[in-house]
Protein backbone atom coordinates (compact mmCIF):
# COMPACT_ATOMS: atom_id res chain seq x y z
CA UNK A 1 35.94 -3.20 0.97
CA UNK A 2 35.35 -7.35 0.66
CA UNK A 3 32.63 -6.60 3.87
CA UNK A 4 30.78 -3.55 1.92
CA UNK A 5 30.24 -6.02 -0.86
CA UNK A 6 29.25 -8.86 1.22
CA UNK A 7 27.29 -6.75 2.81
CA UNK A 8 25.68 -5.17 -0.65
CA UNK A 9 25.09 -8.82 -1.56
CA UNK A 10 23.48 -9.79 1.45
CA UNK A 11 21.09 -6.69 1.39
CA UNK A 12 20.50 -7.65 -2.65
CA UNK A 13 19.42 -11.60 -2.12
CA UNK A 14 17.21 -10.11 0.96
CA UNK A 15 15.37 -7.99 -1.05
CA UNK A 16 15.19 -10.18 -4.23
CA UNK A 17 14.53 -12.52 -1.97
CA UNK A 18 11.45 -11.03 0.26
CA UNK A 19 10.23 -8.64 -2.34
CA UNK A 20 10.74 -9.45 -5.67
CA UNK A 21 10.15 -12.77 -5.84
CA UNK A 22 6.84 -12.89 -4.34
CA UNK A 23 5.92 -9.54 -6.16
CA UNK A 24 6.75 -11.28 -9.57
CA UNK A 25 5.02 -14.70 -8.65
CA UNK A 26 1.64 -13.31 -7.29
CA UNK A 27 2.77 -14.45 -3.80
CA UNK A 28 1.54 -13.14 -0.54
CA UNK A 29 4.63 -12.82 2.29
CA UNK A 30 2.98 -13.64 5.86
CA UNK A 31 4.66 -14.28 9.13
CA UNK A 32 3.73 -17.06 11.52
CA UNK A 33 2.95 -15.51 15.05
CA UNK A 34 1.85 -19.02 16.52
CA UNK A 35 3.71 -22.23 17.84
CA UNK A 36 1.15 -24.33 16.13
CA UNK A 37 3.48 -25.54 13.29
CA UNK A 38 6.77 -25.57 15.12
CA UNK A 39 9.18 -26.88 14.70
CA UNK A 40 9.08 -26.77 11.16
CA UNK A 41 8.17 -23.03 11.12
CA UNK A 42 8.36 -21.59 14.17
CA UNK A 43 6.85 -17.92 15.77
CA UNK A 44 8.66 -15.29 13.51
CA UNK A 45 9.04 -17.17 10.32
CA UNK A 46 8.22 -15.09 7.19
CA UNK A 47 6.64 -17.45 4.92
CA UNK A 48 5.84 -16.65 0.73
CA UNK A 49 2.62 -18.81 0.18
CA UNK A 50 1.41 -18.80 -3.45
CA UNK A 51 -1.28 -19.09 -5.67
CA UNK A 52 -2.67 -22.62 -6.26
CA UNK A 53 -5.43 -24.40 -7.73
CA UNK A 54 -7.43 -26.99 -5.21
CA UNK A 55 -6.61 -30.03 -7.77
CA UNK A 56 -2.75 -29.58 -7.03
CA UNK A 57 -3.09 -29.71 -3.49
CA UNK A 58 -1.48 -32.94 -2.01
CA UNK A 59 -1.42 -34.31 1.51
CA UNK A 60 1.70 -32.95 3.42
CA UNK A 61 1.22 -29.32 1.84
CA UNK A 62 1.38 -26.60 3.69
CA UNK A 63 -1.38 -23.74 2.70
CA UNK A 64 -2.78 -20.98 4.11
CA UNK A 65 -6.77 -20.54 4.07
CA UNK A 66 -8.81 -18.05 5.10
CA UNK A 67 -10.31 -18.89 9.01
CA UNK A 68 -14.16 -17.70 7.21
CA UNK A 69 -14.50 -17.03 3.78
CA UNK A 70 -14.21 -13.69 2.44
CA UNK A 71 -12.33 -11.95 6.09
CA UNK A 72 -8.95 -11.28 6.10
CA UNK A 73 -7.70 -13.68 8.92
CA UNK A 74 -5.59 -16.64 8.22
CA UNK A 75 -4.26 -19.89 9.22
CA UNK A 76 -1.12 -21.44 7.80
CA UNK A 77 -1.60 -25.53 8.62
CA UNK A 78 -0.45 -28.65 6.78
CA UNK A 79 -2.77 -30.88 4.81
CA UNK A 80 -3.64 -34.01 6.47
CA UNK A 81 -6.54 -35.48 3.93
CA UNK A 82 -8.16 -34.16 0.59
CA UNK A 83 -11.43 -35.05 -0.20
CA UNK A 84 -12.99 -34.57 -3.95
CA UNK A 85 -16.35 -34.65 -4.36
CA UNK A 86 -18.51 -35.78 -7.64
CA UNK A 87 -19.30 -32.53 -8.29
CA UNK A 88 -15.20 -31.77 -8.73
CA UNK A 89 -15.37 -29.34 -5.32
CA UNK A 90 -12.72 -30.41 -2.54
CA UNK A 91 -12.54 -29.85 0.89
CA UNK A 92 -9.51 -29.97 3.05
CA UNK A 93 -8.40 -31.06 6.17
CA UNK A 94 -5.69 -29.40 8.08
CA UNK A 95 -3.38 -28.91 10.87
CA UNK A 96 -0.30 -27.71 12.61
CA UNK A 97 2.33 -29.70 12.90
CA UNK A 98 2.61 -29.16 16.86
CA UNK A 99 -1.25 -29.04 17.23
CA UNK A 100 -3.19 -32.31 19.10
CA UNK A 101 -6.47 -31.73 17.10
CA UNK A 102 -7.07 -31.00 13.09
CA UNK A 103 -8.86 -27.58 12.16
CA UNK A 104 -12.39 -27.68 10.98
CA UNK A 105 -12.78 -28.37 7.18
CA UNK A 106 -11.83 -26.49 4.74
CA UNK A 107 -13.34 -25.39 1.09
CA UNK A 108 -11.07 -24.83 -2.04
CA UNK A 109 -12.58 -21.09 -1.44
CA UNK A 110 -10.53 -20.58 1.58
CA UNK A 111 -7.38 -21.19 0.17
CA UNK A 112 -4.78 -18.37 0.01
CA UNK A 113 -1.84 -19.92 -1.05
CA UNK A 114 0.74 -23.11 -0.54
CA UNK A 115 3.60 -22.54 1.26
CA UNK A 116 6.62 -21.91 -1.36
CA UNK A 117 9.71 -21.00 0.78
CA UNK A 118 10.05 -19.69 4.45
CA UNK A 119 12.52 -17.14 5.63
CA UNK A 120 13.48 -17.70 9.80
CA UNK A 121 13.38 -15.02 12.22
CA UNK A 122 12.62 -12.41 9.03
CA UNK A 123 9.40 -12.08 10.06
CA UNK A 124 10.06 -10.76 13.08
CA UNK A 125 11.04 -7.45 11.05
CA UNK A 126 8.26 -7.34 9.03
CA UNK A 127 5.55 -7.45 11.71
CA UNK A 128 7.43 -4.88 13.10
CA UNK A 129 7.75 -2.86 10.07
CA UNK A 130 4.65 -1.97 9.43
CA UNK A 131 2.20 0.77 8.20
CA UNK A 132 3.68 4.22 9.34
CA UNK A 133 7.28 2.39 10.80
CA UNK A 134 7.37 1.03 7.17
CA UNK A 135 7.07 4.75 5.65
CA UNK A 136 10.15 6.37 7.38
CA UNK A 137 12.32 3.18 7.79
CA UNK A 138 12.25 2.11 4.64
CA UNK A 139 13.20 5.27 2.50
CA UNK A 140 15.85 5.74 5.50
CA UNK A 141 17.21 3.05 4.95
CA UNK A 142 17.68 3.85 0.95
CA UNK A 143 19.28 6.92 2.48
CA UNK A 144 21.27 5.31 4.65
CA UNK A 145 22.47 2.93 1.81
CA UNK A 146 23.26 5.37 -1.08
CA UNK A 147 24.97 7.67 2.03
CA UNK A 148 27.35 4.79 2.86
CA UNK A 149 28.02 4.14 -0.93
CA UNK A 150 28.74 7.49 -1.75
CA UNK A 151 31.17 7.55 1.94
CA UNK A 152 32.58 4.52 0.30
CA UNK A 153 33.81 5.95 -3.24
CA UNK A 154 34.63 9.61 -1.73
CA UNK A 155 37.29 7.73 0.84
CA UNK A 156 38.35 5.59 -2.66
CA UNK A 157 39.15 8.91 -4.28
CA UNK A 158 41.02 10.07 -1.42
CA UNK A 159 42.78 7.42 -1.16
CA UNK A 160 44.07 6.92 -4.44
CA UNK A 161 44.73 10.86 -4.64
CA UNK A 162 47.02 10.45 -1.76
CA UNK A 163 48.49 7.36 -3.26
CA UNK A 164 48.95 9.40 -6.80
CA UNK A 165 51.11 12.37 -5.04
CA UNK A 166 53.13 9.88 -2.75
CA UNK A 167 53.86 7.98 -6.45
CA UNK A 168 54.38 11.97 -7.74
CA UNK A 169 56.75 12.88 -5.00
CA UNK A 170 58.72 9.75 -5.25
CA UNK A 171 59.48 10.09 -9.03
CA UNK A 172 61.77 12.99 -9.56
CA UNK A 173 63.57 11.56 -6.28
CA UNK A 174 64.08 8.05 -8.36
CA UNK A 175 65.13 10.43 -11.93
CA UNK A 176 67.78 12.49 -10.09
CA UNK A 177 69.99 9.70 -8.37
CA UNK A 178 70.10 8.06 -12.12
């Protein structure tokens, strides 16, 4: 019973972890399919970047930024030198911690997110959990989960129904010898 509830819990601070959290902070989960910023986050690392505004960006931040402005591809890379300009625009320069050269610059525009926690090895899972895997596995799962709760309390009631007529049996044993 202690391992079903470990278990629960585990499955719980996962979840709260990897989908509420980022759901409730306007963060974007991503996973880092590159060696470029190892070892600090290496291939397989699901990382929550969120929202942030280009005047709280600090050298030694990790963001993610768009590769062009406006497509979909992106670039998770640590901040190596801000630069403000009179106009109050600011342009970054980046690059992975296990790269020899730093990425092209980078406008405010481009900028998805900063890092705000990484997960190890979890995003191994969620690339492959994806689009129509993601449809079936996931109510399965919730299937699979209620199933094993309700296996759970049926072998409980069993258990302590067996329990009950052992106690019933025993009693007018115990009354007669009195």
């Amino acid at each position: 019973m202690g391992l079903s509830i470990g278990l629960l819990g585990l499955v719980v601070a996962l979840a709260a972890l990897l989908i509420v959290v980022p759901k409730v902070g306007g963060a974007t989960p991503l996973t880092v399919l590159t060696q470029s910023m190892e070892p600090t986050l290496p291939p397989g690392t699901l990382v929550v970047v969120g929202p942030v505004k280009p005047a709280e960006i600090r050298v030694g931040d990790v963001v993610t930024y768009q590769i062009r402005s406006g497509e979909p591809d992106v670039i998770t890379h640590r901040v190596i030198d801000v630069t403000s300009a009179s106009d109050g625009s600011y342009s970054f320069t980046l690059k992975g911690d296990n790269n020899a050269a730093e990425d092209p610059p980078v406008v405010a525009e481009q900028i998805k997110g900063r890092l705000w926690y990484s997960v190890p090895f979890v995003g191994y899972v969620s690339t492959a959990v994806t689009g129509d895997t993601r449809s079936w596995i996931v109510p399965g799962l919730a299937v699979a989960l209620f199933g094993y709760a309700a296996f759970m309390i049926v072998s409980g009631v069993i258990v302590s129904m067996r329990r009950r007529r052992e106690m019933d049996a025993a009693e007018p044993a115990a009354s007669v010898d009195d």
